[in-house]
N, C-alpha and C. Protein backbone atom coordinates (compact mmCIF):
# COMPACT_ATOMS: atom_id res chain seq x y z
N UNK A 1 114.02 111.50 90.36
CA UNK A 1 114.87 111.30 89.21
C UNK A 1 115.83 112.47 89.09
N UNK A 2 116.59 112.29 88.52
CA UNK A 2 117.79 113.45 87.63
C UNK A 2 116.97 114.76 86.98
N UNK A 3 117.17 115.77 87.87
CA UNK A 3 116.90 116.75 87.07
C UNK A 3 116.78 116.80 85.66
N UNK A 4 115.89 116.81 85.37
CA UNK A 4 115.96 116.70 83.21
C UNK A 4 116.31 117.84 82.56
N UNK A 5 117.27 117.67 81.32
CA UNK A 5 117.62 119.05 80.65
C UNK A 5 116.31 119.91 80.25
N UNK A 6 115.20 119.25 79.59
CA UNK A 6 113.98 119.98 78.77
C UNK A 6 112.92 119.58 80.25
N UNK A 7 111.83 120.53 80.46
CA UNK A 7 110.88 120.44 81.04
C UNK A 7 110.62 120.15 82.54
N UNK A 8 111.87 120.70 82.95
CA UNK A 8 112.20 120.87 84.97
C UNK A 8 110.74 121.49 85.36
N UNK A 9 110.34 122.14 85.01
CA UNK A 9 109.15 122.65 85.58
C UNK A 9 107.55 121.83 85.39
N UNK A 10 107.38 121.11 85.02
CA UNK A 10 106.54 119.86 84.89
C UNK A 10 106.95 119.20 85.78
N UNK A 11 107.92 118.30 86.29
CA UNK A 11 108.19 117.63 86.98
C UNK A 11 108.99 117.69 88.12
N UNK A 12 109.03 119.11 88.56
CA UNK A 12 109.65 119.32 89.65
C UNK A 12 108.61 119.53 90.98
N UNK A 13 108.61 118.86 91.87
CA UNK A 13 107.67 118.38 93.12
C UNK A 13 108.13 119.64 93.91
N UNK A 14 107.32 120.46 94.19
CA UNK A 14 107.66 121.92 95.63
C UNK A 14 107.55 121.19 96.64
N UNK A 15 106.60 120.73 96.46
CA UNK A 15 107.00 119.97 98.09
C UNK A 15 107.84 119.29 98.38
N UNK A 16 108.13 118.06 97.78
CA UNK A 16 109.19 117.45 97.91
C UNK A 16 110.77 117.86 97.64
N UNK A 17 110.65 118.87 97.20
CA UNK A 17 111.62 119.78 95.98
C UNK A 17 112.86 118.53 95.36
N UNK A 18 111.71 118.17 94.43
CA UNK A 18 112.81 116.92 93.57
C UNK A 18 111.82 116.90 92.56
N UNK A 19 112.67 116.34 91.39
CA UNK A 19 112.21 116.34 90.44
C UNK A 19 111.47 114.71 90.52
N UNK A 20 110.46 114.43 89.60
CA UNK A 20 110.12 113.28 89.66
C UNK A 20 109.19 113.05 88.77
N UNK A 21 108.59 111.76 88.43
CA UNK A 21 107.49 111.40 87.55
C UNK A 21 106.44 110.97 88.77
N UNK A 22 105.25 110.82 89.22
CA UNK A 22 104.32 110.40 90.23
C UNK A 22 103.72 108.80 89.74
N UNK A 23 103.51 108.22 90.44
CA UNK A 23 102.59 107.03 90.53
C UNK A 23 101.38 106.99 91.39
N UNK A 24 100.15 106.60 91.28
CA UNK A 24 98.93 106.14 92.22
C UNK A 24 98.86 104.57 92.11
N UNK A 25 99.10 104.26 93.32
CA UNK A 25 98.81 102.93 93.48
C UNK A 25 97.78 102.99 94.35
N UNK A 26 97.00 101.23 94.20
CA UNK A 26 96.70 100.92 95.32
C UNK A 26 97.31 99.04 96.06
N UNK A 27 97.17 99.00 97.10
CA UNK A 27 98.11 97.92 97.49
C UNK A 27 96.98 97.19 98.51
N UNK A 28 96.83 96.29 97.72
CA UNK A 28 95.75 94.87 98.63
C UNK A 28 96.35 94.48 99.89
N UNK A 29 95.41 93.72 100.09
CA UNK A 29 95.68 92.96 102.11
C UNK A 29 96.65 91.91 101.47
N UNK A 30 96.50 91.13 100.14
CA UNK A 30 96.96 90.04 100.39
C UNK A 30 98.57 90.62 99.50
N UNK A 31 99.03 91.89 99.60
CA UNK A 31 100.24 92.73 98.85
C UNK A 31 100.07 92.72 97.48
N UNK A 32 99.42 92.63 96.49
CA UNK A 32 99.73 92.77 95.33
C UNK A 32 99.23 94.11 95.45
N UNK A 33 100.11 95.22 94.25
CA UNK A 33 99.75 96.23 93.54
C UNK A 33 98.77 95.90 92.76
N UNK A 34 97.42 96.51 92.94
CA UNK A 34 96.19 95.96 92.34
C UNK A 34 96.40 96.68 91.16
N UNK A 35 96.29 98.29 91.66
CA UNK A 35 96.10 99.24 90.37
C UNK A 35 97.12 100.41 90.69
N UNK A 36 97.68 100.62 89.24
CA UNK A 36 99.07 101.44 89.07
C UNK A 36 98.79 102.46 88.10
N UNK A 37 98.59 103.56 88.06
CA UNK A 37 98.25 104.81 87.50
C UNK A 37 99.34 105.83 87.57
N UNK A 38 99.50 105.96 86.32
CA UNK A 38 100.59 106.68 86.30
C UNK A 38 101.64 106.47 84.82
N UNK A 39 102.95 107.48 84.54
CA UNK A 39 103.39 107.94 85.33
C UNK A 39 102.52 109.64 84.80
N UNK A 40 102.43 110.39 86.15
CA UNK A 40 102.33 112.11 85.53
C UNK A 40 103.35 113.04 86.07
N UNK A 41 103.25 113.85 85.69
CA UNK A 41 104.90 114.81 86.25
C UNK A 41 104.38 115.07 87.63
N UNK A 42 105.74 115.00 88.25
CA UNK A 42 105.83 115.64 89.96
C UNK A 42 104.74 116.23 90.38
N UNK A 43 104.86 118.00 89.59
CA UNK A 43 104.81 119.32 89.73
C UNK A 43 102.89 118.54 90.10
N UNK A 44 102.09 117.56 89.26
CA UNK A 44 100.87 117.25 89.77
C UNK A 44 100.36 116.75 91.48
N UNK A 45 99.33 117.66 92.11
CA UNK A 45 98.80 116.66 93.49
C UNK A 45 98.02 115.76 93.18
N UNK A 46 98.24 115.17 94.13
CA UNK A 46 97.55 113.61 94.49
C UNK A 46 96.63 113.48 94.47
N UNK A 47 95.56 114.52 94.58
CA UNK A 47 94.17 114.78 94.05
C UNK A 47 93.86 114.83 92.47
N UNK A 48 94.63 115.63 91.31
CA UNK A 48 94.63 115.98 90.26
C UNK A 48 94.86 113.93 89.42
N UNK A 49 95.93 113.29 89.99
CA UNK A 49 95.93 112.13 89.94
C UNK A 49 94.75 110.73 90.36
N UNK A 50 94.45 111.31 91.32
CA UNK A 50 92.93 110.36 91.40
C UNK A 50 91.85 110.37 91.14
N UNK A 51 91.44 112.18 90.08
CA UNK A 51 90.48 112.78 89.25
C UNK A 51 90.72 111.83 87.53
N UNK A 52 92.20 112.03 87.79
CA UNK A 52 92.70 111.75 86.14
C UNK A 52 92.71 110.01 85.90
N UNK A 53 92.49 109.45 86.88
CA UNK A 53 92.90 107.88 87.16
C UNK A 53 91.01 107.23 86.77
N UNK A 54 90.45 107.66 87.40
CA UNK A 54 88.99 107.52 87.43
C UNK A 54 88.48 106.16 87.97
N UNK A 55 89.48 106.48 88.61
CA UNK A 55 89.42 104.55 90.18
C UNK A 55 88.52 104.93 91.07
N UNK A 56 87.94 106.15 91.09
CA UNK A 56 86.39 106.35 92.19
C UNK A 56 85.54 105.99 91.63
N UNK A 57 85.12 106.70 90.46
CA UNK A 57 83.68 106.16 89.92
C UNK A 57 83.92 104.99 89.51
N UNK A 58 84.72 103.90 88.82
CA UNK A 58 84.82 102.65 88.54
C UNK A 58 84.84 101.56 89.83
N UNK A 59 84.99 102.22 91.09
CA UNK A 59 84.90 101.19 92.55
C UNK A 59 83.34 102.29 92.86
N UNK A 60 83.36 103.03 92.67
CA UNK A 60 81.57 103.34 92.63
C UNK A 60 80.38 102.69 91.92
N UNK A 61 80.66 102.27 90.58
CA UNK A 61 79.78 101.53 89.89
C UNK A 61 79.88 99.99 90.84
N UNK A 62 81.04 99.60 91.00
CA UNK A 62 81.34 98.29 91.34
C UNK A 62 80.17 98.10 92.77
N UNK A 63 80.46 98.96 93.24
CA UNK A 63 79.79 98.96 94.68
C UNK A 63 78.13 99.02 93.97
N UNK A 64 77.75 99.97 93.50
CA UNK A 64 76.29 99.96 93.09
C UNK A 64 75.85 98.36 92.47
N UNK A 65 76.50 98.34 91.64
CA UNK A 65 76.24 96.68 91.52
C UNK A 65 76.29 95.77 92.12
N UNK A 66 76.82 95.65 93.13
CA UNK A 66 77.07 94.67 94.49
C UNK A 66 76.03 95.12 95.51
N UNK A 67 75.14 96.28 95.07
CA UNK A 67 74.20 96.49 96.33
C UNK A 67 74.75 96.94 97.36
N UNK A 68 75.89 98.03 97.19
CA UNK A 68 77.06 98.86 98.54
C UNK A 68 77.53 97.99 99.06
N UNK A 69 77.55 96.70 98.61
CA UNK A 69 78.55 96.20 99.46
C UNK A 69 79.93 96.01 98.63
N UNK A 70 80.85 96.81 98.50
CA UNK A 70 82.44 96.70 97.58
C UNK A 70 83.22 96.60 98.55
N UNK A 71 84.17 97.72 97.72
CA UNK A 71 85.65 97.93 98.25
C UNK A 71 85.70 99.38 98.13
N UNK A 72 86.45 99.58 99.39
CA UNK A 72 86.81 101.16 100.14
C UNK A 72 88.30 101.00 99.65
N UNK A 73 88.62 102.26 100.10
CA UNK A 73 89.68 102.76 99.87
C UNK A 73 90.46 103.61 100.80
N UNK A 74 91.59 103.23 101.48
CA UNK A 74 91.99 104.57 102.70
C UNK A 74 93.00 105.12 101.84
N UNK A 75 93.15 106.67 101.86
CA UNK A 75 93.59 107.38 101.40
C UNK A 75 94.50 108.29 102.48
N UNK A 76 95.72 108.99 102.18
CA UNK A 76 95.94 109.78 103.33
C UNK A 76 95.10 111.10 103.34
N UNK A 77 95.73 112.25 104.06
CA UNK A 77 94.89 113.66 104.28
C UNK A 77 94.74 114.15 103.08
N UNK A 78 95.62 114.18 102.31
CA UNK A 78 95.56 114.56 100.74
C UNK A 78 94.20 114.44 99.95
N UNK A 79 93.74 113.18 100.23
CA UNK A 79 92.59 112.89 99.55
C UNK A 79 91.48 113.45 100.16
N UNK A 80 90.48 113.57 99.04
CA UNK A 80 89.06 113.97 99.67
C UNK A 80 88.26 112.74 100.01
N UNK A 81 87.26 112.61 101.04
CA UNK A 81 86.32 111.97 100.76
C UNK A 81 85.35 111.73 100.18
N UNK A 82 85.17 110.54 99.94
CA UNK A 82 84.15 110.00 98.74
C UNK A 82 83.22 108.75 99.27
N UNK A 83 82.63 107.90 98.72
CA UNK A 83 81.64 107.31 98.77
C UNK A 83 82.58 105.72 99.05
N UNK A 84 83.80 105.24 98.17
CA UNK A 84 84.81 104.50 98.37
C UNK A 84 85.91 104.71 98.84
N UNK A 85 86.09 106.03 99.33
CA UNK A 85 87.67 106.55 99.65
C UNK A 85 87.74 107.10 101.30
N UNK A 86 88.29 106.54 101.93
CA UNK A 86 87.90 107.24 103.17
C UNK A 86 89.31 107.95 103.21
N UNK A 87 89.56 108.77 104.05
CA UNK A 87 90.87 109.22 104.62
C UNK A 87 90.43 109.90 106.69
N UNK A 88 91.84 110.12 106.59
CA UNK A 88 92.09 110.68 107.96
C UNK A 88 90.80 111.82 108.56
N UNK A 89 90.19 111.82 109.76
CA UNK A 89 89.67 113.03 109.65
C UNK A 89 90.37 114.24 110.46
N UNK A 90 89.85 115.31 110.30
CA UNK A 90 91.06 116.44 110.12
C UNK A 90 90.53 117.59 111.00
N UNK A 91 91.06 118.46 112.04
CA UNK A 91 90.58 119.60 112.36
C UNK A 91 90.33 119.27 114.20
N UNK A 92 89.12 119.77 115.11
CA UNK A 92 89.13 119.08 116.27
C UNK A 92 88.42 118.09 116.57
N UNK A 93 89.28 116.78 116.49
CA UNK A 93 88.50 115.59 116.88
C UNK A 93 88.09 114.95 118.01
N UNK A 94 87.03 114.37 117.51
CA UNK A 94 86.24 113.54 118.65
C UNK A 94 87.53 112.32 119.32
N UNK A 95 87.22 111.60 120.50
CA UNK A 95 88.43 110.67 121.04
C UNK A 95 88.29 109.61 119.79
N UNK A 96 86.60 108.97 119.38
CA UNK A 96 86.44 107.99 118.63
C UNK A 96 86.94 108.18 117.14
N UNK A 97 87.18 109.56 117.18
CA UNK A 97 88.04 109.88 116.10
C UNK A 97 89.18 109.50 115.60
N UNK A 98 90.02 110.28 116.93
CA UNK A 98 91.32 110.05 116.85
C UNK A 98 91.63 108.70 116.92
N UNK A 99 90.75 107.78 118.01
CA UNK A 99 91.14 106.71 117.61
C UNK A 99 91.33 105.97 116.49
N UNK A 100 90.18 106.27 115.64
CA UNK A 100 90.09 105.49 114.19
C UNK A 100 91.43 106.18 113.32
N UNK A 101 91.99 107.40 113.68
CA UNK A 101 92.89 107.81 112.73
C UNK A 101 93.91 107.43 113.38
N UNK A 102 94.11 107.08 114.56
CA UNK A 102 95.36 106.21 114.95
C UNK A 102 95.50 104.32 114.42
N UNK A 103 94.38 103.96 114.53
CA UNK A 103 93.40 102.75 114.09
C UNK A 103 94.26 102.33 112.07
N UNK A 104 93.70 103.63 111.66
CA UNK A 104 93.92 103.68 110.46
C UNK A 104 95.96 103.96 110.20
N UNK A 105 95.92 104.73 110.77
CA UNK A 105 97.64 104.92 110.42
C UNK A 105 98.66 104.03 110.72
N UNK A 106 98.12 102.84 111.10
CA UNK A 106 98.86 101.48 111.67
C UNK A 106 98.73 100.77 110.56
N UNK A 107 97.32 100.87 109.65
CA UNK A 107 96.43 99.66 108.83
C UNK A 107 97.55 100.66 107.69
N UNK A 108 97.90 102.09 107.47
CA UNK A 108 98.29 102.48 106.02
C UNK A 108 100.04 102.37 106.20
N UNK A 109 100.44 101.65 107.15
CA UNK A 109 102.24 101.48 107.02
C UNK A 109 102.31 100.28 106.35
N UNK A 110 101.54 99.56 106.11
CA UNK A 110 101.33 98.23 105.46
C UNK A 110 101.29 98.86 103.76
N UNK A 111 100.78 99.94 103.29
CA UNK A 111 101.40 100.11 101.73
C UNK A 111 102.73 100.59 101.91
N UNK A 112 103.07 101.24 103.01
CA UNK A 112 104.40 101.99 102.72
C UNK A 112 105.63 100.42 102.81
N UNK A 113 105.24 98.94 103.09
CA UNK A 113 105.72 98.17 103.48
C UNK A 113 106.05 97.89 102.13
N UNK A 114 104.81 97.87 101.01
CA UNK A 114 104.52 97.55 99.41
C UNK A 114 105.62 98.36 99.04
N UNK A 115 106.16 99.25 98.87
CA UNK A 115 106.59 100.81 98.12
C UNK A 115 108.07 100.08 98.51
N UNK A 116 108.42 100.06 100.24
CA UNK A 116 109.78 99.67 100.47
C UNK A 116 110.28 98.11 99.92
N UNK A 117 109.23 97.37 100.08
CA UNK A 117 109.51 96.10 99.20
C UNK A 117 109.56 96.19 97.62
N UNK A 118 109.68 97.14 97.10
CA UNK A 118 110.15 97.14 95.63
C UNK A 118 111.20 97.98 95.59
N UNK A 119 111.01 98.90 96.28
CA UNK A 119 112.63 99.30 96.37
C UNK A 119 113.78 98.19 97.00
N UNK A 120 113.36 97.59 97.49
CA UNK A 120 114.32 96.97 98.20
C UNK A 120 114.88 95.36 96.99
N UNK A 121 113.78 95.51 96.30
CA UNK A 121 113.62 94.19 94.73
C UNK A 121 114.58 94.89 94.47
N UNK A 122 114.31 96.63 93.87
CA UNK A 122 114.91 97.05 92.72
C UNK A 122 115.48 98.38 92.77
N UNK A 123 116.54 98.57 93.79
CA UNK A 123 116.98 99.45 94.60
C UNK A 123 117.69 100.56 94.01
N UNK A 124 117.81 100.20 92.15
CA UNK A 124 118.12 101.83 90.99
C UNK A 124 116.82 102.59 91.49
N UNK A 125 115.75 101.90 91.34
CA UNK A 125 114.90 103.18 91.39
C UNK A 125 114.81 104.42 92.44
N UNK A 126 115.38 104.22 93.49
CA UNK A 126 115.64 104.88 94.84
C UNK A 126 116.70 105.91 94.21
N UNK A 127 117.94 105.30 92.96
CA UNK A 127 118.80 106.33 93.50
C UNK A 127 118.56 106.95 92.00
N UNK A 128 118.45 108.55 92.74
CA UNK A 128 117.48 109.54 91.62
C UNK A 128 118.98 109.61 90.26
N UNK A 129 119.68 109.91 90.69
CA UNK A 129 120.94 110.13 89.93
C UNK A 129 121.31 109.26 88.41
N UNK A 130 120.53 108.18 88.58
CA UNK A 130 120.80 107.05 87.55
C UNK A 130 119.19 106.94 87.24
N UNK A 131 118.31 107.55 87.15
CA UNK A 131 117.48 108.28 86.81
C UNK A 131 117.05 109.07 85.60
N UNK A 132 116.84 109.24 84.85
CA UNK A 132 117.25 110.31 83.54
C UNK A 132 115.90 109.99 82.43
N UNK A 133 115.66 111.28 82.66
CA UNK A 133 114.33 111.10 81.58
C UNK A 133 114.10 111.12 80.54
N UNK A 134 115.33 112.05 80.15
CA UNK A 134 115.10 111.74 78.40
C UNK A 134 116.29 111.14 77.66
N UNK A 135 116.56 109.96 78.62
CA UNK A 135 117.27 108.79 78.17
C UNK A 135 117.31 107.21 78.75
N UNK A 136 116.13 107.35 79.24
CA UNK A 136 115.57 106.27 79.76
C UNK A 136 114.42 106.22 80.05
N UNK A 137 113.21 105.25 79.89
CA UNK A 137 111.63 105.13 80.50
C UNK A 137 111.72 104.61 81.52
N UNK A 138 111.84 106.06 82.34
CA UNK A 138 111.71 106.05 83.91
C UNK A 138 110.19 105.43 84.61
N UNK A 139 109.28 105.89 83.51
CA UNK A 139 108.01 105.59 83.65
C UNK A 139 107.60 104.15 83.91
N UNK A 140 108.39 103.59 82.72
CA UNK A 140 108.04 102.44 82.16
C UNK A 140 108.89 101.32 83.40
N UNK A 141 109.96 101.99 83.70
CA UNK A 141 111.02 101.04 84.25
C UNK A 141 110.00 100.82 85.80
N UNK A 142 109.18 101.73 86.33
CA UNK A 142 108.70 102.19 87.31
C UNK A 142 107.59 100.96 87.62
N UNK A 143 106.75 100.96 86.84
CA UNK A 143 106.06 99.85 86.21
C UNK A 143 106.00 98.53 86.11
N UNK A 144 107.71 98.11 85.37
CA UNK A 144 107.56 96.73 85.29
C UNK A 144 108.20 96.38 86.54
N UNK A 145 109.20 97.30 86.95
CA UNK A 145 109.35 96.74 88.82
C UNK A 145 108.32 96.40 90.00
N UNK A 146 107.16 97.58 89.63
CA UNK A 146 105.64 96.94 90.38
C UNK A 146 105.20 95.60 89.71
N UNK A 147 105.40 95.62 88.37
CA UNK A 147 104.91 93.84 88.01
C UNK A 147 105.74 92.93 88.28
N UNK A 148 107.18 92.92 88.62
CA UNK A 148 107.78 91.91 89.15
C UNK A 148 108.11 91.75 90.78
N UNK A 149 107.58 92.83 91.46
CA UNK A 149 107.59 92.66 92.55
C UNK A 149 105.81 92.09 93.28
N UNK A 150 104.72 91.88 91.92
CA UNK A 150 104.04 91.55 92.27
C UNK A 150 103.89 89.96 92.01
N UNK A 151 104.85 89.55 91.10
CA UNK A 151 105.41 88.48 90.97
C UNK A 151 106.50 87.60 91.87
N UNK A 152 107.07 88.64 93.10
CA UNK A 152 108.04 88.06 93.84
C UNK A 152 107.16 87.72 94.83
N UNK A 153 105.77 88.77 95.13
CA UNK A 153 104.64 88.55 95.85
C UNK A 153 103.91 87.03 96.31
N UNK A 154 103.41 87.14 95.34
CA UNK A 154 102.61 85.36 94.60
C UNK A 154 103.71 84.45 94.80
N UNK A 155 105.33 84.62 94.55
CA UNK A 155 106.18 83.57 95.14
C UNK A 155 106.12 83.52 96.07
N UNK A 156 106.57 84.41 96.65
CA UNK A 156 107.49 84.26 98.30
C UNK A 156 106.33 84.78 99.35
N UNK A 157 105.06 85.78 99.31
CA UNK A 157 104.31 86.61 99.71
C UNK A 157 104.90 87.62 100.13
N UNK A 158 104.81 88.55 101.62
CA UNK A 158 104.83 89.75 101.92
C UNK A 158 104.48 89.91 103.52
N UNK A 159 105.64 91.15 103.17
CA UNK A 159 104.92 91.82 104.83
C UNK A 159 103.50 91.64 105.00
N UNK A 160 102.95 92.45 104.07
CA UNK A 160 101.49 92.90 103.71
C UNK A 160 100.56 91.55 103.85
N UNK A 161 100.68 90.50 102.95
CA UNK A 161 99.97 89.70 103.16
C UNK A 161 100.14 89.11 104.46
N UNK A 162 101.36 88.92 105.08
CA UNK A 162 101.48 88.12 106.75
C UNK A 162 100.12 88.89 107.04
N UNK A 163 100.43 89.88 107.64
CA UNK A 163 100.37 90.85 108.25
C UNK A 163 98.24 90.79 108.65
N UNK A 164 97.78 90.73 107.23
CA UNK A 164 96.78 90.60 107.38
C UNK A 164 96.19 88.90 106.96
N UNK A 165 96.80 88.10 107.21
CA UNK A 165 96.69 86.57 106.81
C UNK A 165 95.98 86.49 105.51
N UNK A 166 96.36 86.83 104.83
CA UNK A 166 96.06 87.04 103.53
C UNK A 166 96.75 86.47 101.64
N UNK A 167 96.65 85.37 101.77
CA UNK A 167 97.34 84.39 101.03
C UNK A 167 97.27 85.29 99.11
N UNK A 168 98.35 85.95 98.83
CA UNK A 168 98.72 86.22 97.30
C UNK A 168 98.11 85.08 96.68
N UNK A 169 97.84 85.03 95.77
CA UNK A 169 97.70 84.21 94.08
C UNK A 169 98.72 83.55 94.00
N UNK A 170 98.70 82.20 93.63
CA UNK A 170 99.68 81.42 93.01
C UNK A 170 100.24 81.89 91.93
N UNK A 171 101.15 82.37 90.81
CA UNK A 171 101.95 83.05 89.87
C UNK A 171 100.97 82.65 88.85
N UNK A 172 100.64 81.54 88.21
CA UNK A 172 99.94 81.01 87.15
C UNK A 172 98.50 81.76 87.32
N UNK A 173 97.59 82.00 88.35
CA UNK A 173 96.56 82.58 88.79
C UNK A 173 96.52 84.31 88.80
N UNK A 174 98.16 84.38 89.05
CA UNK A 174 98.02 85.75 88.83
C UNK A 174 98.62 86.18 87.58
N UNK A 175 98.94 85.67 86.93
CA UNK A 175 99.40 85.33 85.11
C UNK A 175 98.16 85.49 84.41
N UNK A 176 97.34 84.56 84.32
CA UNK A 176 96.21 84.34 83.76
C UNK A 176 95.22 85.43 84.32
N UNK A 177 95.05 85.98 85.41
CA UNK A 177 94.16 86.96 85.59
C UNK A 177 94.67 88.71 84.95
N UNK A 178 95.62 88.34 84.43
CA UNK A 178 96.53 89.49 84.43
C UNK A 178 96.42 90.33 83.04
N UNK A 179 96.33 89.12 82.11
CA UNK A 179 95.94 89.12 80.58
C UNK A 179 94.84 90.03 79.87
């Protein structure tokens, strides 16, 4: 986003060196944005966001109740591992390693497919300049573009769903579950 007059230092990303608000998603086989957390300032990591979200222990209970059998989670290097969260492994790897993290980095261009298909719906949000935080809900605007691109989803489907033959919700199904 637009540099903001009040509070550049909250939301200014070092790494990225841009100012910004953050989102945590996660993005299903069949493309819908399941779960959208957020927005928190830049200046937060991606760890501090998936502490504050509390989408581990809630797919942890889920799994205990299902008898371990749930839903995982791939995460990039950023993340730690957990009991639902796997990520990359890191340091000197085994071949069966690297394979799985080559394995895996094929299976995680399929969210970055999610992220470019809403930019590509709703292509202001890309340009930071028209952006502006304390004259517009950047947050909010952030948001209902993930709900209507999960709505263009259930129409038309997705990279994401091809990809893994994975049939979206009919709109009314994903309406009614939505409530």
């Amino acid at each position: 986003m637009c540099r903001p007059s009040r509070h550049q230092r909250e939301t200014y990303n070092g790494h990225k060196k841009v100012h910004a608000l953050k989102f945590q998603s996660i993005l299903t086989p069949n493309g819908l944005i399941a779960n959208l957390f957020g927005p928190i300032p830049g200046r937060r990591h991606d760890a501090f966001m998936l502490a504050e979200s509390n989408i581990l222990a809630r797919l942890e209970t889920q799994q205990h109740i299902r008898g371990g059998h749930g839903y995982h989670l791939y995460g990039d290097s950023g993340y730690p591992i957990r009991e639902v969260l796997i990520s990359p492994y890191r340091g000197n790897l085994s071949a069966a390693q690297q394979e799985f993290n080559s394995a895996m980095s094929k299976v995680r261009v399929s969210v970055e497919w999610g992220f470019g298909k809403m930019l590509q719906l709703f292509a202001f949000l890309d340009f930071k300049k028209n952006l502006k935080l304390h004259k517009q809900a950047v947050g909010k605007t952030y948001a209902v573009a993930a709900i209507l691109t999960n709505v263009h989803t259930c129409l038309y489907g997705s990279q994401t769903s091809s990809k893994f033959d994975c049939i979206p919700p009919k709109l009314d199904q994903y309406i009614h579950n939505s409530e």
